[in-house]
Protein backbone atom coordinates (compact mmCIF):
# COMPACT_ATOMS: atom_id res chain seq x y z
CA UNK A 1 0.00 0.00 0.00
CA UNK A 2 1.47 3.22 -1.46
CA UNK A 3 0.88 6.09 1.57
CA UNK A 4 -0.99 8.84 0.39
CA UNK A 5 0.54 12.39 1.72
CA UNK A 6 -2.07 15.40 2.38
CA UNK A 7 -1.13 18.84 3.32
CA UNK A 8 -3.07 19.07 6.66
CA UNK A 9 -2.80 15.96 7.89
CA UNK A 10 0.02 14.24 6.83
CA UNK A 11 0.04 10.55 5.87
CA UNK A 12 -3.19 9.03 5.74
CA UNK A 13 -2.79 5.93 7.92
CA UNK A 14 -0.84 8.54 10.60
CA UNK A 15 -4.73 7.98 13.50
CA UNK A 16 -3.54 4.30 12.73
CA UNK A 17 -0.01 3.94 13.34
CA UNK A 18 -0.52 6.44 16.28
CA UNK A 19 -3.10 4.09 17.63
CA UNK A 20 -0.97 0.93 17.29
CA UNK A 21 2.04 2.89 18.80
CA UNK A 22 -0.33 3.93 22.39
CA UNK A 23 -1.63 0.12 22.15
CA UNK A 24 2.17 -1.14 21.92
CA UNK A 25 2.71 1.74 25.09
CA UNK A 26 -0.09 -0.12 26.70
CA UNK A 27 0.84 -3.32 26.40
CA UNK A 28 4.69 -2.75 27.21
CA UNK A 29 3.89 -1.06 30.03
CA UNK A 30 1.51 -4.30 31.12
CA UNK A 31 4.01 -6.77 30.39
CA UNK A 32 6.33 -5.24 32.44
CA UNK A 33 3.74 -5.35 35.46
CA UNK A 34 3.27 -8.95 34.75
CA UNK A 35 7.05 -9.62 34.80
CA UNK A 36 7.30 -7.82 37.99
CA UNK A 37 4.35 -10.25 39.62
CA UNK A 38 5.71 -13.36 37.99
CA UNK A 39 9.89 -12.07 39.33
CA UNK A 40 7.84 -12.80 42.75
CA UNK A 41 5.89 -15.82 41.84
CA UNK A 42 8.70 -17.62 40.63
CA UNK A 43 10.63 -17.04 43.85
CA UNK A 44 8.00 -19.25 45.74
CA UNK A 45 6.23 -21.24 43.46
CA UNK A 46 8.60 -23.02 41.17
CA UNK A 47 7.59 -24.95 38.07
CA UNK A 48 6.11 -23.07 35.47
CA UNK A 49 6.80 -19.50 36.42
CA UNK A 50 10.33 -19.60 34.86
CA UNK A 51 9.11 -20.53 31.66
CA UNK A 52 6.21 -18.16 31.76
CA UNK A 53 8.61 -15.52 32.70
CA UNK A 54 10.90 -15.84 29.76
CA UNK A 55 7.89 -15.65 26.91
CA UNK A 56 6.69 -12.23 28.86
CA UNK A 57 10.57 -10.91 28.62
CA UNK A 58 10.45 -12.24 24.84
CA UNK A 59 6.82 -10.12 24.41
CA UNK A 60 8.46 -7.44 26.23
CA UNK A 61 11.58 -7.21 23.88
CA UNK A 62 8.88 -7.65 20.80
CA UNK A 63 6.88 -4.62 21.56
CA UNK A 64 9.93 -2.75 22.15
CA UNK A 65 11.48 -3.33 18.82
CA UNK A 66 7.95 -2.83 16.98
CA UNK A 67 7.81 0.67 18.95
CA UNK A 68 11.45 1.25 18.15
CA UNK A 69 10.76 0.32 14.28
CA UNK A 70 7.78 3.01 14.52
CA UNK A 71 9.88 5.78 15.66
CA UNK A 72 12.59 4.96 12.88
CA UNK A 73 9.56 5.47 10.69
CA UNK A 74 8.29 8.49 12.18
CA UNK A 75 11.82 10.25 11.76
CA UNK A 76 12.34 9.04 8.15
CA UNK A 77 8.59 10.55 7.46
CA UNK A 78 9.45 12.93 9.59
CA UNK A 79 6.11 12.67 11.39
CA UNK A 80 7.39 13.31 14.88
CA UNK A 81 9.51 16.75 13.69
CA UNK A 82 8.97 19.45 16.28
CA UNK A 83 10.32 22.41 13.50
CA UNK A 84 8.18 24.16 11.68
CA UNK A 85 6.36 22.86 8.71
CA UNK A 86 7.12 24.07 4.98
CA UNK A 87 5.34 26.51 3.58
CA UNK A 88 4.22 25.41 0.42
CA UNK A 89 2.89 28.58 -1.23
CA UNK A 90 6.23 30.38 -1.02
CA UNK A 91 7.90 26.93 -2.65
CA UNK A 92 5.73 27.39 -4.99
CA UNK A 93 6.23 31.32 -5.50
CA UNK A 94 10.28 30.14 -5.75
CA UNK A 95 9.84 27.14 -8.65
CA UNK A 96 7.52 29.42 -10.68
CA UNK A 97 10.13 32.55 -10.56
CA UNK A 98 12.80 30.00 -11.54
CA UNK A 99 10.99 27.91 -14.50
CA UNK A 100 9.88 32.00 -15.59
CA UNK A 101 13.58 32.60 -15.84
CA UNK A 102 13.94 29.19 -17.33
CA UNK A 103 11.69 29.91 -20.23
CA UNK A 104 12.89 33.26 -20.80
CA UNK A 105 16.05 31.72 -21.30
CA UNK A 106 15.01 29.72 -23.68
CA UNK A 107 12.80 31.99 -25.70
CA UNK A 108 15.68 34.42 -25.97
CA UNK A 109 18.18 32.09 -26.56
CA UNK A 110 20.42 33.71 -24.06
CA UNK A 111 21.72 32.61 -20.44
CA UNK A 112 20.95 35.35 -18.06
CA UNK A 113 23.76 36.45 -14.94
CA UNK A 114 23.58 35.65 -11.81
CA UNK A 115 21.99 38.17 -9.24
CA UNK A 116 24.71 39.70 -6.79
C-alpha cells in the first residue's frame, strides 16, 4: 500500500499507526507489570513460572522493537519533527520565478547572470 501524503494531515494511515504505537505503550507497560508479579511468583512457586517468565521478557523485547521500528519510521517521514512545517505557497512562489527565468532563457536564446 502506497501512503498517500495530504497537506493538513500528513500521511493518511498517521490515526492508525498512532493508535498501534499507544496500544504497543499499553501493552509494554503491562508486560512489564506482569514480569514484575511473575519475578515474585517464581521465587516461591517453582515450576512453570520460569518458563512463563521468559515468553513475557520475549513479548516485552517484541513490543519494544515494533515501537522502536515506529519511531525509525516516524523520523524518516518525519512525522514526529517538532520544526516548523514548509510553507508550500512560497515553494511554490520560488519554482515558478525559476521555471519564468527558465523559459525566458530559452525563448531568448540567451543565459541570463547571476543576481549579486
Amino acid at each position: 500500500m502506497t501512503p498517500t501524503y495530504t497537506p493538513k494531515t500528513g500521511l493518511a494511515l498517521d490515526p492508525e499507526i498512532a493508535a498501534v504505537k499507544a496500544a504497543l505503550r499499553s501493552a509494554t507497560d503491562d508486560l512489564i507489570v506482569m514480569c514484575t508479579q511473575l519475578q515474585a511468583v517464581s521465587a516461591v512457586l517453582p515450576g512453570n513460572a520460569g518458563q512463563v517468565l521468559n515468553e513475557v521478557r520475549q513479548c516485552i523485547r517484541m513490543a519494544i522493537e515494533a515501537e522502536s521500528d515506529i519511531e525509525k519510521r516516524d523520523l524518516k517521514t518525519g512525522a514526529s519533527r517538532g520544526g516548523p512545517d514548509i510553507d508550500l505557497e512560497r515553494a511554490r512562489s520560488s519554482i515558478r520565478c525559476r521555471l519564468d527565468r527558465l523559459r525566458d532563457c530559452r525563448d531568448t536564446g540567451r543565459i541570463p547572470r547571476r543576481p549579486e
